[in-house]
C-alpha atoms as a PDB file:
ATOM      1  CA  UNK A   1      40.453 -25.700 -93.001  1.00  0.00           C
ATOM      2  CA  UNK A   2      39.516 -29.326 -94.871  1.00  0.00           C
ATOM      3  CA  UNK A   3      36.681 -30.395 -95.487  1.00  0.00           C
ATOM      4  CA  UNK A   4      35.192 -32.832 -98.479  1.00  0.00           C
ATOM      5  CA  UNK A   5      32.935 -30.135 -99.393  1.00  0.00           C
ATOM      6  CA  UNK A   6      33.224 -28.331-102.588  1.00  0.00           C
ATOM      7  CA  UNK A   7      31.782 -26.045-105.295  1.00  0.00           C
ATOM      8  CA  UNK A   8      31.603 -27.566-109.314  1.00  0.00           C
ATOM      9  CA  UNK A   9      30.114 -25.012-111.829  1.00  0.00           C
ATOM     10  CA  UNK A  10      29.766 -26.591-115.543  1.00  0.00           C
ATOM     11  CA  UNK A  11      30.150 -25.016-118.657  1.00  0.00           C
ATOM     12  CA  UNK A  12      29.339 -25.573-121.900  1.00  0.00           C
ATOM     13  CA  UNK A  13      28.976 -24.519-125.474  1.00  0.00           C
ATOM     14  CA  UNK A  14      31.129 -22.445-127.775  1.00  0.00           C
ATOM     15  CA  UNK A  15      30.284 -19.273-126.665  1.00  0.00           C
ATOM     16  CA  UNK A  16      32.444 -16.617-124.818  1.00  0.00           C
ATOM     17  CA  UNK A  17      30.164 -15.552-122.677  1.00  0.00           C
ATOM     18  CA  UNK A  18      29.177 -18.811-120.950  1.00  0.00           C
ATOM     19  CA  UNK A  19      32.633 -19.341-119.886  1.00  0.00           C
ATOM     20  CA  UNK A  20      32.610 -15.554-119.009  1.00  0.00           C
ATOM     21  CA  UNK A  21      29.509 -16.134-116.398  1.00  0.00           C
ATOM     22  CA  UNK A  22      31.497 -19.073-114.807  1.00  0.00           C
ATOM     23  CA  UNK A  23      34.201 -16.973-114.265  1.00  0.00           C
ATOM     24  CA  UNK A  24      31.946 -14.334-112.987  1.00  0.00           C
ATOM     25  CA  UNK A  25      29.954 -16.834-110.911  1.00  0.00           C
ATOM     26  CA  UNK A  26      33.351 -18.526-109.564  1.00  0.00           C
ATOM     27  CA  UNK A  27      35.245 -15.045-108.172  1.00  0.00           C
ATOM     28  CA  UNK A  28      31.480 -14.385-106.738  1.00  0.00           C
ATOM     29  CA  UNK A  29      31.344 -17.468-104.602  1.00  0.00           C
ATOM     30  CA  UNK A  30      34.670 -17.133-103.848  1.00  0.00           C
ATOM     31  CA  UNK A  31      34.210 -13.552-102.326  1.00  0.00           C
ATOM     32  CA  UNK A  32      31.059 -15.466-100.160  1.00  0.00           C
ATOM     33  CA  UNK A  33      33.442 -18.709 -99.793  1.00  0.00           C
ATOM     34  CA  UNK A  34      36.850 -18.522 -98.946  1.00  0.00           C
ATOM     35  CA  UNK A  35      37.312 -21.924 -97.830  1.00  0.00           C
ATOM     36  CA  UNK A  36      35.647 -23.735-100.131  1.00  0.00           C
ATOM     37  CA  UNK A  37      37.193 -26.181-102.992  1.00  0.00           C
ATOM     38  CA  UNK A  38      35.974 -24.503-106.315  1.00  0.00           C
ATOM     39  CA  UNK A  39      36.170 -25.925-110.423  1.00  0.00           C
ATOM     40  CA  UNK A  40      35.297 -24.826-113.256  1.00  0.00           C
ATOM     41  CA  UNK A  41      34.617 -28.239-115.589  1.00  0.00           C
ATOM     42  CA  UNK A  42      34.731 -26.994-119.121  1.00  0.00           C
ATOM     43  CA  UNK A  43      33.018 -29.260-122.383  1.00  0.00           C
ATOM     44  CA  UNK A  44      32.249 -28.867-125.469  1.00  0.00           C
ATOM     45  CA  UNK A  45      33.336 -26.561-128.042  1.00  0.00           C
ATOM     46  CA  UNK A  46      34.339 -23.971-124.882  1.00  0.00           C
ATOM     47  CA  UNK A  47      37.248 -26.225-124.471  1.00  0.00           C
ATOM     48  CA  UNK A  48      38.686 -24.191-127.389  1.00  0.00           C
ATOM     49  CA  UNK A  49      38.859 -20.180-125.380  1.00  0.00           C
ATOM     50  CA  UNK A  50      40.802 -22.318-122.781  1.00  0.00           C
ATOM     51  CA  UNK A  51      43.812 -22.482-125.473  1.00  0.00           C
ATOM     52  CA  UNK A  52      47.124 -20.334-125.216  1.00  0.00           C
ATOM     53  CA  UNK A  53      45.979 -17.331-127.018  1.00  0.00           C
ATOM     54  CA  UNK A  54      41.735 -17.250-126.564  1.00  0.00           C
ATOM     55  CA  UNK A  55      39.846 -14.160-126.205  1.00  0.00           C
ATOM     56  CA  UNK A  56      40.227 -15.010-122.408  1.00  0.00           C
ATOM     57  CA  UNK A  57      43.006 -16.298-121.606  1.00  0.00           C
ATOM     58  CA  UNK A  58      44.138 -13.152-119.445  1.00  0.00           C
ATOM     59  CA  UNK A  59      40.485 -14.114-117.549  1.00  0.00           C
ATOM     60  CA  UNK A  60      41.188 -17.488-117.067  1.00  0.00           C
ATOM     61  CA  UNK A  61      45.000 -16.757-115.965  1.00  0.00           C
ATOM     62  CA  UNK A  62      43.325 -14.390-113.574  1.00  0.00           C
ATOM     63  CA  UNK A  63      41.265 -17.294-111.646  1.00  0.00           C
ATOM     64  CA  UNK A  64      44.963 -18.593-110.010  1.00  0.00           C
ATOM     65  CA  UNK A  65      44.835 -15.833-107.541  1.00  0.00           C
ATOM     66  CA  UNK A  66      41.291 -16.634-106.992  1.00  0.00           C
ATOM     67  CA  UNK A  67      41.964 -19.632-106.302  1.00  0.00           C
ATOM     68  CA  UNK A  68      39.409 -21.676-108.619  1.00  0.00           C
ATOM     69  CA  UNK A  69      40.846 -24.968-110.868  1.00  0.00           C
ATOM     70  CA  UNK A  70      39.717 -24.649-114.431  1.00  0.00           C
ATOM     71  CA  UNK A  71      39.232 -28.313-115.640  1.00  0.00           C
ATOM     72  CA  UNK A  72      38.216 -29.682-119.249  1.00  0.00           C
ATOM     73  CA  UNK A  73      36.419 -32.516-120.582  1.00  0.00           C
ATOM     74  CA  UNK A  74      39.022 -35.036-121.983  1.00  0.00           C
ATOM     75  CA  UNK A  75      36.638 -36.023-124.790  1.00  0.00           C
ATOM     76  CA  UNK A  76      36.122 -32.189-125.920  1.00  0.00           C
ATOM     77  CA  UNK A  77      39.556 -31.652-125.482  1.00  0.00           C
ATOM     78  CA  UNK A  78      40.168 -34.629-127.894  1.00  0.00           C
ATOM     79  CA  UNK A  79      38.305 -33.828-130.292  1.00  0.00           C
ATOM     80  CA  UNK A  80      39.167 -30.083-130.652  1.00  0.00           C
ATOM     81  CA  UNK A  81      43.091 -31.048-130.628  1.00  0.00           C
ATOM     82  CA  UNK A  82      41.147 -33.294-133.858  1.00  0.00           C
ATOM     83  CA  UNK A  83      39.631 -30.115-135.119  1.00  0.00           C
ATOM     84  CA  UNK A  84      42.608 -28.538-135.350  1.00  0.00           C
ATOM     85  CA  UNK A  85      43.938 -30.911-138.070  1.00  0.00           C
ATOM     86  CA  UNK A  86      41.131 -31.263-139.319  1.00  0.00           C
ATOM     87  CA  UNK A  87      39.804 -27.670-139.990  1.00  0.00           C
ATOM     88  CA  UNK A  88      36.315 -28.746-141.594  1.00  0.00           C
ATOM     89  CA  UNK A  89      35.497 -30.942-138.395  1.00  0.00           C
ATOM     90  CA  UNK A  90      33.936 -29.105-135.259  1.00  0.00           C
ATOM     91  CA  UNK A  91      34.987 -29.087-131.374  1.00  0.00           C
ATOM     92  CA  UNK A  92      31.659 -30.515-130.205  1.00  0.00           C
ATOM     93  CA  UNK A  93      31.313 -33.804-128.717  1.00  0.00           C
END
């Protein structure tokens, strides 16, 4: 089934758990949704657990079977990959 219809859950911040809830909220509304388009848009400084290697990474790899996309925000992404040489500056945006 198509249809233009879709789910979008948002999360931000630099803590585990918030990404942990979307997870948790996606495979939820997945289990009440089977048909519907779901993503999970990522910003901020929770860009960073999406890395190779994050406390939740196996979580994350996980969401494929779900299925759920796991999107981030191009600016947070930016300015983490910036972080990273940059070890005094911060992921947020």
């Amino acid at each position: 089934m198509t249809n233009n219809r879709g789910l979008l859950l948002h999360v931000s911040g630099g803590d585990e758990s918030h990404l942990l809830a979307g997870i948790r909220s996606a495979r939820n509304a997945r289990a009440q949704l089977p048909d519907l388009a779901m993503e999970i848009v990522v910003q901020g400084p929770a860009v960073a657990l999406l890395q190779s290697g994050s406390a939740l990474e196996s979580e994350l790899a996980a969401l494929g079977a779900v299925p759920v996309s796991v999107l981030a925000c191009w600016r947070a992404a930016t300015a983490c990959a910036r972080s990273a040489w940059n070890p005094g500056r911060s992921c947020a945006t």
